[in-house]
PDB file of N, CA and C in Angstrom:
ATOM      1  N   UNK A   1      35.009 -85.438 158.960  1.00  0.00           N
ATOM      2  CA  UNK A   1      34.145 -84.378 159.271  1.00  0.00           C
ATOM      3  C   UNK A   1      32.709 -84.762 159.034  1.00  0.00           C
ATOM      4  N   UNK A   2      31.871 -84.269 160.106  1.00  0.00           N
ATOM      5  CA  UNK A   2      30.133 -84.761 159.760  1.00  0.00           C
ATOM      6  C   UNK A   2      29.893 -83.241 158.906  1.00  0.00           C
ATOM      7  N   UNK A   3      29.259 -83.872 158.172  1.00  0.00           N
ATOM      8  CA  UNK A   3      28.122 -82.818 157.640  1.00  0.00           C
ATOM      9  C   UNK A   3      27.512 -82.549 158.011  1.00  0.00           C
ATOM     10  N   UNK A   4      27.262 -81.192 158.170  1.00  0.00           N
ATOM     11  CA  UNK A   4      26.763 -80.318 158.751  1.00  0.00           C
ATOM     12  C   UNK A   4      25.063 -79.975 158.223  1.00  0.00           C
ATOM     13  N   UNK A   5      23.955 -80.345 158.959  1.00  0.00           N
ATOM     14  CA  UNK A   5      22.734 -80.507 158.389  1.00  0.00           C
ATOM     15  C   UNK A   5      22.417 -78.324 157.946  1.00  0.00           C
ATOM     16  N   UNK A   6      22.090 -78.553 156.836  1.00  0.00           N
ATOM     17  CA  UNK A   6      21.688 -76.791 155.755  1.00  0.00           C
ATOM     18  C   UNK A   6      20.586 -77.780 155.261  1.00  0.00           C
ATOM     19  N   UNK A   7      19.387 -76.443 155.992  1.00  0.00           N
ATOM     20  CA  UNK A   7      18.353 -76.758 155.187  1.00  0.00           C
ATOM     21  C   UNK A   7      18.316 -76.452 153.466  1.00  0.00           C
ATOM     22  N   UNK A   8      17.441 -76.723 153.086  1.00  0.00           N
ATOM     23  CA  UNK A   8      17.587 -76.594 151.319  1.00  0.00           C
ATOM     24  C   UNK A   8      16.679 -74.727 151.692  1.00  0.00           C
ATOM     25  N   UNK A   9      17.697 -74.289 150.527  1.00  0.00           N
ATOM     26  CA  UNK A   9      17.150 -73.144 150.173  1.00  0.00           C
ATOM     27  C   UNK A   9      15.809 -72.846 148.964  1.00  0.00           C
ATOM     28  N   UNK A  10      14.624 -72.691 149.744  1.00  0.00           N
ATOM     29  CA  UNK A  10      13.420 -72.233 148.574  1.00  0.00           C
ATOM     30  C   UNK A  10      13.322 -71.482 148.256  1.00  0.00           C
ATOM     31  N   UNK A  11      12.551 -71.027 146.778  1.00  0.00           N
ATOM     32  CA  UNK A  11      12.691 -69.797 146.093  1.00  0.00           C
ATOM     33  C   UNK A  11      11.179 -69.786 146.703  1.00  0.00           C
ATOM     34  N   UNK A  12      10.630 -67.982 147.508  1.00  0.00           N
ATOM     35  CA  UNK A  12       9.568 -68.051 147.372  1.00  0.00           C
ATOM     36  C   UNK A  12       8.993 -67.107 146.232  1.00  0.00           C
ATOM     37  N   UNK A  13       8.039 -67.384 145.715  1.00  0.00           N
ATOM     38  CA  UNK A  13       7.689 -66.585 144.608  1.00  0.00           C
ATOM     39  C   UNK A  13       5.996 -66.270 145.045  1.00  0.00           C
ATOM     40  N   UNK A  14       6.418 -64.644 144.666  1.00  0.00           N
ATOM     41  CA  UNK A  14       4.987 -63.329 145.245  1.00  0.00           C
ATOM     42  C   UNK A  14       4.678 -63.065 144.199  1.00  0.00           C
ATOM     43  N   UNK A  15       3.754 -63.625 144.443  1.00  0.00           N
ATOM     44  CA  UNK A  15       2.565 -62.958 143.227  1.00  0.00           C
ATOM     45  C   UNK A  15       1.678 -62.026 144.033  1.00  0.00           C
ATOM     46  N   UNK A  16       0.795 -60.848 143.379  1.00  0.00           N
ATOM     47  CA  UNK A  16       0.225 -60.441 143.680  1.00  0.00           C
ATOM     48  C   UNK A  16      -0.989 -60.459 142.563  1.00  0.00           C
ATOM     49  N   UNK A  17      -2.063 -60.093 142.992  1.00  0.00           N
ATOM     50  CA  UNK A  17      -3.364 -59.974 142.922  1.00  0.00           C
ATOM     51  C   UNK A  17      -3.509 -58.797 141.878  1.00  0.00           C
ATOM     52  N   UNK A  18      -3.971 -58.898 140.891  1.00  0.00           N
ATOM     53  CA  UNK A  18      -4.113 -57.522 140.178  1.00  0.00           C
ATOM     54  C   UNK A  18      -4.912 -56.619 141.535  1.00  0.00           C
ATOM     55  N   UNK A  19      -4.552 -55.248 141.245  1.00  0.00           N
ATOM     56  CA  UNK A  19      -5.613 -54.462 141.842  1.00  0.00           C
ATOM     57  C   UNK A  19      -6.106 -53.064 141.165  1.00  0.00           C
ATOM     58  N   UNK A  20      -6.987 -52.989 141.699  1.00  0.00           N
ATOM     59  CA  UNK A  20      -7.852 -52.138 140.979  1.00  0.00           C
ATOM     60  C   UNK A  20      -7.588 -50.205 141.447  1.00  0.00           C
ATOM     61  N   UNK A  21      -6.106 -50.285 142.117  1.00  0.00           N
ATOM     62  CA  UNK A  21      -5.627 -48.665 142.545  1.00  0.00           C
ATOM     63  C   UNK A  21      -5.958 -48.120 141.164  1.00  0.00           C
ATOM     64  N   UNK A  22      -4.940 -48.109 140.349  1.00  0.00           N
ATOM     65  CA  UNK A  22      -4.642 -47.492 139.038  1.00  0.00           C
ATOM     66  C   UNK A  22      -5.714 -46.750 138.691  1.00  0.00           C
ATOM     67  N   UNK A  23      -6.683 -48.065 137.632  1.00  0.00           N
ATOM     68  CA  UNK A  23      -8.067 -47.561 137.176  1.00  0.00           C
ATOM     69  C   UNK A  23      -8.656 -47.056 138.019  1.00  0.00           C
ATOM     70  N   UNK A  24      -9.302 -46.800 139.356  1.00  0.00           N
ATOM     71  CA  UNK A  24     -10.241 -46.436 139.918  1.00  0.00           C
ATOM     72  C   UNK A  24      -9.272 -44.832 140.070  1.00  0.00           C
ATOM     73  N   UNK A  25      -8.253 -44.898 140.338  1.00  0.00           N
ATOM     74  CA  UNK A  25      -7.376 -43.408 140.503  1.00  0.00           C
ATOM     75  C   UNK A  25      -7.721 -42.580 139.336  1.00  0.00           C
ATOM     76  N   UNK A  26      -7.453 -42.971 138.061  1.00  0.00           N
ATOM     77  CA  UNK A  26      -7.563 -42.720 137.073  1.00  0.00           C
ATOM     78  C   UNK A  26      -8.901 -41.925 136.361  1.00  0.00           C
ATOM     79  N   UNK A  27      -9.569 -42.755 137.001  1.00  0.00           N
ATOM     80  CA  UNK A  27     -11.364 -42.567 136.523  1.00  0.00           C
ATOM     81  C   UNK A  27     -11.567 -41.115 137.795  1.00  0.00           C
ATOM     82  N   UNK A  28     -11.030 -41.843 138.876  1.00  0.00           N
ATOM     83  CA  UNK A  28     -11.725 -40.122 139.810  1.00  0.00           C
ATOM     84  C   UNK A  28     -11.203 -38.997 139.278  1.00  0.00           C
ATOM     85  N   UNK A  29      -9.932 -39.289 139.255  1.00  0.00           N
ATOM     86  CA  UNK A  29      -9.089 -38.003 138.398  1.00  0.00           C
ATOM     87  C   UNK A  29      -9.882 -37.552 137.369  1.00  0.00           C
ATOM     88  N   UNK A  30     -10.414 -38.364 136.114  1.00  0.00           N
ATOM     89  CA  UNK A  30     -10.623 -38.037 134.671  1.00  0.00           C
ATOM     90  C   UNK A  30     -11.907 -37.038 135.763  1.00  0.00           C
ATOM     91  N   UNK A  31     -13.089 -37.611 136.457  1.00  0.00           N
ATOM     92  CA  UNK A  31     -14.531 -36.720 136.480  1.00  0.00           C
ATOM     93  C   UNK A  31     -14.290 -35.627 137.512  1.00  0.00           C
ATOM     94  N   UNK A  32     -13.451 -35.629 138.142  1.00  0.00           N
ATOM     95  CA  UNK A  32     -12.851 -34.320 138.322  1.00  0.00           C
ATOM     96  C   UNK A  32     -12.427 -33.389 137.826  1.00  0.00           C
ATOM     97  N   UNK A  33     -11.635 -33.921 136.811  1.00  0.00           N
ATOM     98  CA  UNK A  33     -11.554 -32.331 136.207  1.00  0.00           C
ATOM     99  C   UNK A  33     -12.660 -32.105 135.305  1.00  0.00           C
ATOM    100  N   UNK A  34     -13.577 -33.266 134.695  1.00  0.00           N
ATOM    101  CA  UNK A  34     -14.640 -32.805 133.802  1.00  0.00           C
ATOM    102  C   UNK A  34     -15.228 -31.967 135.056  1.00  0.00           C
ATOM    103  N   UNK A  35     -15.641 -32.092 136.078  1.00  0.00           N
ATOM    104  CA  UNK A  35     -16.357 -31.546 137.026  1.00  0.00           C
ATOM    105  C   UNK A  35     -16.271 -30.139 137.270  1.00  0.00           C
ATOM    106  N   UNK A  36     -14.993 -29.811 137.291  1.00  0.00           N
ATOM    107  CA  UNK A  36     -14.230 -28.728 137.501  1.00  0.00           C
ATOM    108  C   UNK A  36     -14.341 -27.873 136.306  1.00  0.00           C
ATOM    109  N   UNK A  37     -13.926 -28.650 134.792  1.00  0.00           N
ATOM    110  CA  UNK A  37     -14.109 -27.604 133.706  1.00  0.00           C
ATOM    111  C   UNK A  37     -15.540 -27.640 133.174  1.00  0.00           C
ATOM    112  N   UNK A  38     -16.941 -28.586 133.813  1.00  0.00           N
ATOM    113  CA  UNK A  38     -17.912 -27.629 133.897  1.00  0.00           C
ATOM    114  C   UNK A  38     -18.923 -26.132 134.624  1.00  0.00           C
ATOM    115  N   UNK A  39     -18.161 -26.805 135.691  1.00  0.00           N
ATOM    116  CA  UNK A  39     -18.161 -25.589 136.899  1.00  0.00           C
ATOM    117  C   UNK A  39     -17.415 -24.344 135.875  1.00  0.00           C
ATOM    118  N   UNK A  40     -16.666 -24.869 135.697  1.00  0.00           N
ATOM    119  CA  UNK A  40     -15.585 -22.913 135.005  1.00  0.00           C
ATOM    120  C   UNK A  40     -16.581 -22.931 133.827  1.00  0.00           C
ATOM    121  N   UNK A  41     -17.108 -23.181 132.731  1.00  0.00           N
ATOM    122  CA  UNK A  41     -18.112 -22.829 131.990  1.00  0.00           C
ATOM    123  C   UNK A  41     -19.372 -22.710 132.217  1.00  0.00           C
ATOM    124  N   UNK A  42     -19.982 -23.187 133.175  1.00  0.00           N
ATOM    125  CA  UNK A  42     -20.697 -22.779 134.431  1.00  0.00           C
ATOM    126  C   UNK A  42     -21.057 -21.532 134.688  1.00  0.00           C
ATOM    127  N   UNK A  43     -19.779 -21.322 135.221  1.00  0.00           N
ATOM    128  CA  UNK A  43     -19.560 -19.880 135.583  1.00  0.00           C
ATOM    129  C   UNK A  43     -19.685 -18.986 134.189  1.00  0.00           C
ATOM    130  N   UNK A  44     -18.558 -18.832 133.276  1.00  0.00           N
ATOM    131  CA  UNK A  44     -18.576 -18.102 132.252  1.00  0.00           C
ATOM    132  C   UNK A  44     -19.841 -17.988 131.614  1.00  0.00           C
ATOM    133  N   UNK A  45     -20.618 -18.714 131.384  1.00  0.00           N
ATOM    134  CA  UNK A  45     -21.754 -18.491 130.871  1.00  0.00           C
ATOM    135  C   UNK A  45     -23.517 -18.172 131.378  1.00  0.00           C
ATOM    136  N   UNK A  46     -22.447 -18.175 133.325  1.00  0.00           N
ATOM    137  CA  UNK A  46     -23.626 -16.927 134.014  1.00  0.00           C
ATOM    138  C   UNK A  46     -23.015 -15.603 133.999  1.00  0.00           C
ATOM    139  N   UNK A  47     -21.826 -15.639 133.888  1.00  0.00           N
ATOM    140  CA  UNK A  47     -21.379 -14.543 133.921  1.00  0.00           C
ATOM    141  C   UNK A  47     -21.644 -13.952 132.056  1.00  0.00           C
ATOM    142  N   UNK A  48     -21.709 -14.109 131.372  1.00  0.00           N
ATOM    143  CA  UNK A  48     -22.088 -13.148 129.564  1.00  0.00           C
ATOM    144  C   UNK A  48     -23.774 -13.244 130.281  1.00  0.00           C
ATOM    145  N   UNK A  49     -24.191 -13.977 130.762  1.00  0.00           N
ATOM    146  CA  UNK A  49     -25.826 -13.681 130.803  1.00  0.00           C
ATOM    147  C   UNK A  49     -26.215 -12.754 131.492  1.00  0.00           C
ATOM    148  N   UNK A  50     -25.369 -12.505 132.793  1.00  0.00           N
ATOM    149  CA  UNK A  50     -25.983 -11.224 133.315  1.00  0.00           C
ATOM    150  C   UNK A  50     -25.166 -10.039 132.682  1.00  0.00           C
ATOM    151  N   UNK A  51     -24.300 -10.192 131.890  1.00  0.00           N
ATOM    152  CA  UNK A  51     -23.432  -8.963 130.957  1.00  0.00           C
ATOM    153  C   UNK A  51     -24.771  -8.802 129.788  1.00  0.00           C
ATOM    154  N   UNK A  52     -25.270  -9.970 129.295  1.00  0.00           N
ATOM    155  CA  UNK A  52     -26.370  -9.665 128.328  1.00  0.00           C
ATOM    156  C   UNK A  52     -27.516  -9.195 128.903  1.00  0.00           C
ATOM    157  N   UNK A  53     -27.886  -8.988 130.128  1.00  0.00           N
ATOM    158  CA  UNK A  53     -28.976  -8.845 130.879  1.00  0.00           C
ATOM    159  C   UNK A  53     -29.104  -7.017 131.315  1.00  0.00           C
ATOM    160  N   UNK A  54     -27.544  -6.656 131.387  1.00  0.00           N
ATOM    161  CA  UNK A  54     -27.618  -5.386 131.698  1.00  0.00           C
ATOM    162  C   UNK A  54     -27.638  -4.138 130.497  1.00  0.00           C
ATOM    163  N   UNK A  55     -27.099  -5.168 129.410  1.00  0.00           N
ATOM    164  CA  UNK A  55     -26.808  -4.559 128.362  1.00  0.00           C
ATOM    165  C   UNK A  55     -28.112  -3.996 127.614  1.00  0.00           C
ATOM    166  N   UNK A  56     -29.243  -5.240 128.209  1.00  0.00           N
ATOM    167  CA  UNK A  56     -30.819  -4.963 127.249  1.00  0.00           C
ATOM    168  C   UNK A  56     -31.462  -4.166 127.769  1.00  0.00           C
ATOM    169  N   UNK A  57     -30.921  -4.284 129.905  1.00  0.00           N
ATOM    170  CA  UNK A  57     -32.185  -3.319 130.343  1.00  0.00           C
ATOM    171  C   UNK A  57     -31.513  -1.742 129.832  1.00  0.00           C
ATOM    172  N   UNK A  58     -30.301  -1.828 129.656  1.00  0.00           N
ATOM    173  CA  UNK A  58     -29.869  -0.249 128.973  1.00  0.00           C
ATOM    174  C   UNK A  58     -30.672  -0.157 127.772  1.00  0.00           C
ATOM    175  N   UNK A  59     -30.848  -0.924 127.010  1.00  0.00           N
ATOM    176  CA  UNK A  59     -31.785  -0.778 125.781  1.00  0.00           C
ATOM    177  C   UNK A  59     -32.689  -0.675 125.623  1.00  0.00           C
ATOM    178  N   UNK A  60     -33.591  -1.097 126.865  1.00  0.00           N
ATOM    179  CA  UNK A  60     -34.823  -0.446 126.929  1.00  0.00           C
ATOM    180  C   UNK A  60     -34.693   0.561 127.466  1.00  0.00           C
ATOM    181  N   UNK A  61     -33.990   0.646 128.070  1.00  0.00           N
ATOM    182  CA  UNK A  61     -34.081   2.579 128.549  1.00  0.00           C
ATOM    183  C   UNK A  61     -33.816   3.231 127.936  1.00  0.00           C
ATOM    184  N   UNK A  62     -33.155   3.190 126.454  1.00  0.00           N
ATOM    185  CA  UNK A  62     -32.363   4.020 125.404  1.00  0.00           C
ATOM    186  C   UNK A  62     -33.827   3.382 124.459  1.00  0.00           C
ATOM    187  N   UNK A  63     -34.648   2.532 124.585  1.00  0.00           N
ATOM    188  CA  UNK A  63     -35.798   2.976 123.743  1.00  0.00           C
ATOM    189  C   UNK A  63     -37.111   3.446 124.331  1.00  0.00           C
ATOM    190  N   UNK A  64     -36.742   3.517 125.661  1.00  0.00           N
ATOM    191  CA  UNK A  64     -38.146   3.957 126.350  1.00  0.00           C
ATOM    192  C   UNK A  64     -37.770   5.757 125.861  1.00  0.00           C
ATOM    193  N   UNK A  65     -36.340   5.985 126.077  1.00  0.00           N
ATOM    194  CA  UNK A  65     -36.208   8.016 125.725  1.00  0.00           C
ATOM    195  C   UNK A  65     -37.100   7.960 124.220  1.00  0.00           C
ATOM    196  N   UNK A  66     -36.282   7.134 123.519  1.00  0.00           N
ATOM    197  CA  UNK A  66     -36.355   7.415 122.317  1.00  0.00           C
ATOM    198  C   UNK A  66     -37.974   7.371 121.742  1.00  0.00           C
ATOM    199  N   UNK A  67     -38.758   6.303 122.286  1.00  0.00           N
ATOM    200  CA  UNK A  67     -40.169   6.260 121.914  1.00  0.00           C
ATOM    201  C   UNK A  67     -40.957   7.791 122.591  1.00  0.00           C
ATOM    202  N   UNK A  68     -40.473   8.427 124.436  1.00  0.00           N
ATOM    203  CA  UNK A  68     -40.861   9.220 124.701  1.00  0.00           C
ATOM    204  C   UNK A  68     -40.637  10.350 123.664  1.00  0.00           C
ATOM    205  N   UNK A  69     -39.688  11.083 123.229  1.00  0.00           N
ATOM    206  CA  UNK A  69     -39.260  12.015 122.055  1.00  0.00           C
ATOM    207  C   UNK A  69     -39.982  12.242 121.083  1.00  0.00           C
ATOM    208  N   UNK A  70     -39.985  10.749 120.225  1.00  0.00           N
ATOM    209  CA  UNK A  70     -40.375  10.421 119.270  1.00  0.00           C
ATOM    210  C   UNK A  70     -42.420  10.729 119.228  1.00  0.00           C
ATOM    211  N   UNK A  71     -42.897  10.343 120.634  1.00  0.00           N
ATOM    212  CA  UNK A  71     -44.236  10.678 121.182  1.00  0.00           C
ATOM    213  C   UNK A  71     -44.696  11.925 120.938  1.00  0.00           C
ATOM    214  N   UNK A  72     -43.463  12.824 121.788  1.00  0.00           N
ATOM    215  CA  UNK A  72     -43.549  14.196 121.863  1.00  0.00           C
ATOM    216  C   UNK A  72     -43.445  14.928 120.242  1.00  0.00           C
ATOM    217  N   UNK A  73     -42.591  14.339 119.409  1.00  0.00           N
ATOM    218  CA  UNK A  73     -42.230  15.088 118.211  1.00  0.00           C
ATOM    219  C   UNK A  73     -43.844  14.971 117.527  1.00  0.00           C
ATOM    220  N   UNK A  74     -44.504  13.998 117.738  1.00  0.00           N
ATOM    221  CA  UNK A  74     -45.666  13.417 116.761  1.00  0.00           C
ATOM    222  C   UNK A  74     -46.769  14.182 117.214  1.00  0.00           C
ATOM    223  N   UNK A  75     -47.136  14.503 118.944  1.00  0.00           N
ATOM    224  CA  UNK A  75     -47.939  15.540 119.420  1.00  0.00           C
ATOM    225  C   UNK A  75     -47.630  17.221 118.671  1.00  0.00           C
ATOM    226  N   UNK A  76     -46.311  17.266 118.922  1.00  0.00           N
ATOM    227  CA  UNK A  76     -46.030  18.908 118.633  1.00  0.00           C
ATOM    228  C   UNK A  76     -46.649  18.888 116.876  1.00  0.00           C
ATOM    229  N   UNK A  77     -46.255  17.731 115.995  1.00  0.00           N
ATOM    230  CA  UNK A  77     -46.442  18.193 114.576  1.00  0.00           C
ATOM    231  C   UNK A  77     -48.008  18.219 114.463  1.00  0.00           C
ATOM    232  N   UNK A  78     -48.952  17.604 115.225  1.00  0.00           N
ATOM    233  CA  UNK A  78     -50.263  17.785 115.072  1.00  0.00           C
ATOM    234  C   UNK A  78     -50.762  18.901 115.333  1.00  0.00           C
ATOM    235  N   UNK A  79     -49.938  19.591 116.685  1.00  0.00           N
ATOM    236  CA  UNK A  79     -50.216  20.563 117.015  1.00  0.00           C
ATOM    237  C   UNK A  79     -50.213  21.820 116.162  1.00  0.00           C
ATOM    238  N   UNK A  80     -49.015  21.510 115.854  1.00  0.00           N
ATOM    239  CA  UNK A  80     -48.906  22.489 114.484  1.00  0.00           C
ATOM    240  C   UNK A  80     -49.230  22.140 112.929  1.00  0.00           C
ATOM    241  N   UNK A  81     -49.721  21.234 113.172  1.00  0.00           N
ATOM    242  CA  UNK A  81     -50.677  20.895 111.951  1.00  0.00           C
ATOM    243  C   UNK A  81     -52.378  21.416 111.759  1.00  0.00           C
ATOM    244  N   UNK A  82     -52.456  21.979 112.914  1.00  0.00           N
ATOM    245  CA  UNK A  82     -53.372  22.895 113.024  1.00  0.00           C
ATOM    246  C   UNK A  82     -53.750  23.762 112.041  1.00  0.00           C
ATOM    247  N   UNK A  83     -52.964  24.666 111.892  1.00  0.00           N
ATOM    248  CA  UNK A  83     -52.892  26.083 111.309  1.00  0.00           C
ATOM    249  C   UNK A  83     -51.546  25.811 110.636  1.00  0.00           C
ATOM    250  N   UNK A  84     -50.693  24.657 110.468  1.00  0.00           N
ATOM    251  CA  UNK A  84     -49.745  24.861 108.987  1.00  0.00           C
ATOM    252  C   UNK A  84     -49.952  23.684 108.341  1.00  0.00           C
ATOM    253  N   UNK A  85     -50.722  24.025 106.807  1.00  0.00           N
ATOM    254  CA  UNK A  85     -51.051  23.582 105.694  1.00  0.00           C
ATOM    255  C   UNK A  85     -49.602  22.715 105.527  1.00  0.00           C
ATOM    256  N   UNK A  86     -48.488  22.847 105.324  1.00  0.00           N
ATOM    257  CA  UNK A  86     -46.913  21.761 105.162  1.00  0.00           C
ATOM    258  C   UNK A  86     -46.963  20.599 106.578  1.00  0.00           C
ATOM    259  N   UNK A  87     -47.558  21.025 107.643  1.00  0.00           N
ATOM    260  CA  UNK A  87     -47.523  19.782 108.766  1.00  0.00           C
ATOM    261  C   UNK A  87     -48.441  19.334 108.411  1.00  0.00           C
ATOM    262  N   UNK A  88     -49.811  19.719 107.905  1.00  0.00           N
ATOM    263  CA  UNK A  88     -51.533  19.012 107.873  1.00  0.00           C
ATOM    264  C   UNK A  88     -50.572  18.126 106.535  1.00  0.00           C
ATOM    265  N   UNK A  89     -50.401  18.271 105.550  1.00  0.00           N
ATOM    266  CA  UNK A  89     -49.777  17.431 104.272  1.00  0.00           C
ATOM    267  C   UNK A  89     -48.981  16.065 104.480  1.00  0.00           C
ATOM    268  N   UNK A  90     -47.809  16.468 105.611  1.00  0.00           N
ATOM    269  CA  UNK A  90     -47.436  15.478 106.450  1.00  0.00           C
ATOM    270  C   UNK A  90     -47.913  14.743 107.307  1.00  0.00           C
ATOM    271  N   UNK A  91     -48.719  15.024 108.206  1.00  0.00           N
ATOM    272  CA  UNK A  91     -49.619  14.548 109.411  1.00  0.00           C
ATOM    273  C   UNK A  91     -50.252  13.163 108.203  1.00  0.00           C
ATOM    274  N   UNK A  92     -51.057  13.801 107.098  1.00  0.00           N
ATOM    275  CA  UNK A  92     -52.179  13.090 106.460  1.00  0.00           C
ATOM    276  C   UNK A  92     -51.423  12.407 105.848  1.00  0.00           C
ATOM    277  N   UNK A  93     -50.204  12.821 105.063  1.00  0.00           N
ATOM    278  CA  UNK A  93     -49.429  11.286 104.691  1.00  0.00           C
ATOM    279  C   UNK A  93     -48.710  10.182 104.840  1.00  0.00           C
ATOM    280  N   UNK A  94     -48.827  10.386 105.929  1.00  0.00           N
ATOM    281  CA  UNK A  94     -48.163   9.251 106.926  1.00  0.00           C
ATOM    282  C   UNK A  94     -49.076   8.994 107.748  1.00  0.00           C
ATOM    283  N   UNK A  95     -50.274   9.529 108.071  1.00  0.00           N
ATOM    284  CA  UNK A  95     -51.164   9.002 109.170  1.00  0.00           C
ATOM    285  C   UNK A  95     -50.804   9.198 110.512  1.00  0.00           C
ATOM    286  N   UNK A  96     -50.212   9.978 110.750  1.00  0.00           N
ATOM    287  CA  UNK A  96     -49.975  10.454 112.343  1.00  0.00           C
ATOM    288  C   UNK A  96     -51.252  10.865 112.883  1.00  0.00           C
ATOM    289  N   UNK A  97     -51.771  10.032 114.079  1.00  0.00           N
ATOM    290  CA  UNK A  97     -52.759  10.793 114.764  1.00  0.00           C
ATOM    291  C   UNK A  97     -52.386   9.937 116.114  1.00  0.00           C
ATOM    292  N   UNK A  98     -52.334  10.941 117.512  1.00  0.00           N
ATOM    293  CA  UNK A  98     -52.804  10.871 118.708  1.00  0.00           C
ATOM    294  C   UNK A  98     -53.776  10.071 119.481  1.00  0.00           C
ATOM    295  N   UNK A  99     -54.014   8.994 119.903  1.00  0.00           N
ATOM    296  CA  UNK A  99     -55.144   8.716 120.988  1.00  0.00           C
ATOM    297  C   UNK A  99     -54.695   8.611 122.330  1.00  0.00           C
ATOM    298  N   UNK A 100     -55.271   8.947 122.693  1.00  0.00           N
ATOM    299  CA  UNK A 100     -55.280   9.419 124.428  1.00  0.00           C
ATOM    300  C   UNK A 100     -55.481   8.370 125.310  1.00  0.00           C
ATOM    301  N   UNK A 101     -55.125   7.152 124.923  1.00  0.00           N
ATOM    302  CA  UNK A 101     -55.431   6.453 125.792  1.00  0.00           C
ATOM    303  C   UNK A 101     -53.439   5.752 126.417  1.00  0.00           C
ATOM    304  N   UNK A 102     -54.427   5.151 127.778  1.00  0.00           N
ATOM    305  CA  UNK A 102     -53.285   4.838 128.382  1.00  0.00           C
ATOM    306  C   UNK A 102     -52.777   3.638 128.321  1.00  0.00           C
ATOM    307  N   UNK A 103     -51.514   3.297 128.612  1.00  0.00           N
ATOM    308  CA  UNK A 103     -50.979   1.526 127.974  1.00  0.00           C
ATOM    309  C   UNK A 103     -51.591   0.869 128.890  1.00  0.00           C
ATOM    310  N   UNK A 104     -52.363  -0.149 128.197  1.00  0.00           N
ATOM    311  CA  UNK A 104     -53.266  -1.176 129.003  1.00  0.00           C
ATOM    312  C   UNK A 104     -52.316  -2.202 129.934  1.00  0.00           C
ATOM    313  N   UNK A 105     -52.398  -2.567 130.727  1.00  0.00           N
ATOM    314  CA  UNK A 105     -52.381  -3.178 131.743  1.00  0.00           C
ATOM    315  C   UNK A 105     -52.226  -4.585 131.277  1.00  0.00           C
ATOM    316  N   UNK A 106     -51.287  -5.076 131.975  1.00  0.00           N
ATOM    317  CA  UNK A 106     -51.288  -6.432 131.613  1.00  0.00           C
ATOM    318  C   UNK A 106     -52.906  -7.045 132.337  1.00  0.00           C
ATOM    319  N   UNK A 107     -53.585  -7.876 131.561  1.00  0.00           N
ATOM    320  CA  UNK A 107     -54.433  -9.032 132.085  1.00  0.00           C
ATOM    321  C   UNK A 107     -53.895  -9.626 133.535  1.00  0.00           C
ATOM    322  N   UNK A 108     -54.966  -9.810 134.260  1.00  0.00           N
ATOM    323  CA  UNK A 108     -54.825 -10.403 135.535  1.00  0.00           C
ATOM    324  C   UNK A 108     -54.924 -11.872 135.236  1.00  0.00           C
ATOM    325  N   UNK A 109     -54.407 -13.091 135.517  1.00  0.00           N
ATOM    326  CA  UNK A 109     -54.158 -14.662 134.898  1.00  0.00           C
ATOM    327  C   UNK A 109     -55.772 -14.816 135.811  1.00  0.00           C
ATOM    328  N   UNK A 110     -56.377 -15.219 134.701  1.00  0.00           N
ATOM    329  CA  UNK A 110     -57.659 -15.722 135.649  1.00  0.00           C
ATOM    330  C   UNK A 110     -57.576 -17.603 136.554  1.00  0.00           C
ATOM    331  N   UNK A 111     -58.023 -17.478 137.815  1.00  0.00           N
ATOM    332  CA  UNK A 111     -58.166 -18.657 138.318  1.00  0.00           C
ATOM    333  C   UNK A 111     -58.363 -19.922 137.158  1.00  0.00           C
ATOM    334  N   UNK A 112     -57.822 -20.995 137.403  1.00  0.00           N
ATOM    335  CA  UNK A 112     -58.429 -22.116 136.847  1.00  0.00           C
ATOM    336  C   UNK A 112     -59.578 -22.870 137.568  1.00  0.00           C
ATOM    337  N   UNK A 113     -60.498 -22.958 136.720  1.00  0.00           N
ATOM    338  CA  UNK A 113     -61.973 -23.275 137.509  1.00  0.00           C
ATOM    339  C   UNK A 113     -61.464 -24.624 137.648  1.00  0.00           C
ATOM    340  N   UNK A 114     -62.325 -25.199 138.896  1.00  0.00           N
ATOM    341  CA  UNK A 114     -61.835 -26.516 139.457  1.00  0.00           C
ATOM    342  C   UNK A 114     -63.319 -27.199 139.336  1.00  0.00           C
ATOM    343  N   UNK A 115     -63.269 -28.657 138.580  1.00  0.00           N
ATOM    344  CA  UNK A 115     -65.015 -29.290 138.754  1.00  0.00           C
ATOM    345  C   UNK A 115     -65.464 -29.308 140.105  1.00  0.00           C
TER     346      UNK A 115
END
């Protein structure tokens, strides 16, 4: 019998190349969600600012009554500090007195002079 020509069998051996999928996957992932959970605190903390924003202009309106009242109570006791000796006693010991003038105006920002 002839022998029969079989090539020789080679092992091929695959290597591959490190690559850089993993880490670069990894890293977009990680600043994404930082991205994301600054956006959501972001948010939360425009959202308490305009909750703190509505809360003060109520407070000035609950001290604009209260200073008006308080205006009015200080006119009426002068008034009647007139002619009652117990309001004139009070008036003078505490110094309550009235001026008639009106709340000044904010200043107009003057130009900056130019050489």
């Amino acid at each position: 019998m002839a022998d029969l020509y079989s090539p020789k069998k080679t092992e091929t051996v695959v290597t591959t190349a490190p690559t850089a999928f993993w880490p670069v996957l990894l890293v977009g992932l990680s600043l994404c969600t930082i991205l994301v959970w600054q956006l959501k605190v972001a948010n939360q903390v425009k959202d308490h600012g305009l909750q703190m924003r509505d809360q003060q202009v109520k407070l000035v309106d609950q001290s604009r009554k209260v200073q008006a009242g308080l205006q009015k109570f200080a006119r009426d006791l002068i008034e009647v500090a007139k002619t009652d000796q117990e309001a004139q006693a009070i008036v003078t010991k505490y110094g309550i007195s009235m001026t008639n003038q009106a709340p000044a105006a904010a200043p107009a920002a003057a130009p900056a002079a130019t050489p």
